[in-house]
Protein backbone atom coordinates (compact mmCIF):
# COMPACT_ATOMS: atom_id res chain seq x y z
CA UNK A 1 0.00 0.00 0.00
CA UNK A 2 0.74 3.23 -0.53
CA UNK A 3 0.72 6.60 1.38
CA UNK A 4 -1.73 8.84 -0.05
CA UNK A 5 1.26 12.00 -0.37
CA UNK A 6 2.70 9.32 -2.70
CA UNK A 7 -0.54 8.65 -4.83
CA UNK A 8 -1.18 11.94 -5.30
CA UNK A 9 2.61 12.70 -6.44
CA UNK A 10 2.45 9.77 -8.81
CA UNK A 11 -1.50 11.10 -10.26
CA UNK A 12 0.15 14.47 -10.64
CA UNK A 13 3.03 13.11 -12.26
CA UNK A 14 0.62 11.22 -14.34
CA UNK A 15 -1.78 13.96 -15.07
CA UNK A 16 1.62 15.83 -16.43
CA UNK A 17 2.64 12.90 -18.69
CA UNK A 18 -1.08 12.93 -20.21
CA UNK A 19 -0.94 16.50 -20.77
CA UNK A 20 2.49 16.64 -22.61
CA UNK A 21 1.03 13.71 -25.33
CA UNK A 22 -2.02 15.79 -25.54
CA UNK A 23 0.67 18.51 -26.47
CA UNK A 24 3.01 16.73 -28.60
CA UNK A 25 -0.34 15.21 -30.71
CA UNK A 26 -2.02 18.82 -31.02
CA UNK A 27 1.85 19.99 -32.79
CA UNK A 28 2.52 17.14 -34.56
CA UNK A 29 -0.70 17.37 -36.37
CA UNK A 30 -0.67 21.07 -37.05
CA UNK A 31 2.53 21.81 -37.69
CA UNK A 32 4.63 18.92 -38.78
CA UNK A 33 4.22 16.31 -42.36
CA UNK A 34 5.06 13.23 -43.20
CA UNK A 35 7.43 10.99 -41.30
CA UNK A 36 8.21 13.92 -38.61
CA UNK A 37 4.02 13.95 -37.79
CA UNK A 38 4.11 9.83 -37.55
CA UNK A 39 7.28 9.67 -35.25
CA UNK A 40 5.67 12.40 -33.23
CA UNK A 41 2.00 10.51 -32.84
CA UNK A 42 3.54 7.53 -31.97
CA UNK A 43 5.50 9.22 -29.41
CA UNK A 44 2.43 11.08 -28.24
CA UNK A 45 0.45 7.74 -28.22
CA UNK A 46 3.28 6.05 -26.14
CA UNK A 47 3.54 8.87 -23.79
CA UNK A 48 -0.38 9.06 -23.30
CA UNK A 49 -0.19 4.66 -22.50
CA UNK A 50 2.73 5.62 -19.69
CA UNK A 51 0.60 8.12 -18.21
CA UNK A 52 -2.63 5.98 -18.15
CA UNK A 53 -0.23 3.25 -16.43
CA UNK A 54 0.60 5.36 -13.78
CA UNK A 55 -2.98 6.91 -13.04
CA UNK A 56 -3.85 3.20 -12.68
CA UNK A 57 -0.93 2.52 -10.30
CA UNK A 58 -2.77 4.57 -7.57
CA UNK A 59 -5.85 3.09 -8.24
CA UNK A 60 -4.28 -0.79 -6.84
């Protein structure tokens, strides 16, 4: 079990993480082509699955 200082670190952390794919998926689709925009998405799309596996962390 955790402390609940430590859950809400890691959900912050988390809520962070979430919030730079959401970021790096809004400027890879408006400003970037091609292979750049792909790279990026997937990037975004594996940042956005780390921070959904950390929000669920605190929910165990």
């Amino acid at each position: 079990m955790m402390d609940p200082m430590t859950k809400m670190w890691i959900s912050l952390i988390a809520v962070l993480i979430m919030g730079l794919s959401v970021f790096l998926i809004t400027y890879a689709r408006s400003k970037t082509k091609g292979f750049v925009r792909a790279m990026l998405s997937f990037v975004a799309f594996i940042t956005m699955i780390i921070g959904f596996m950390g929000g669920m962390v605190i929910l165990l």
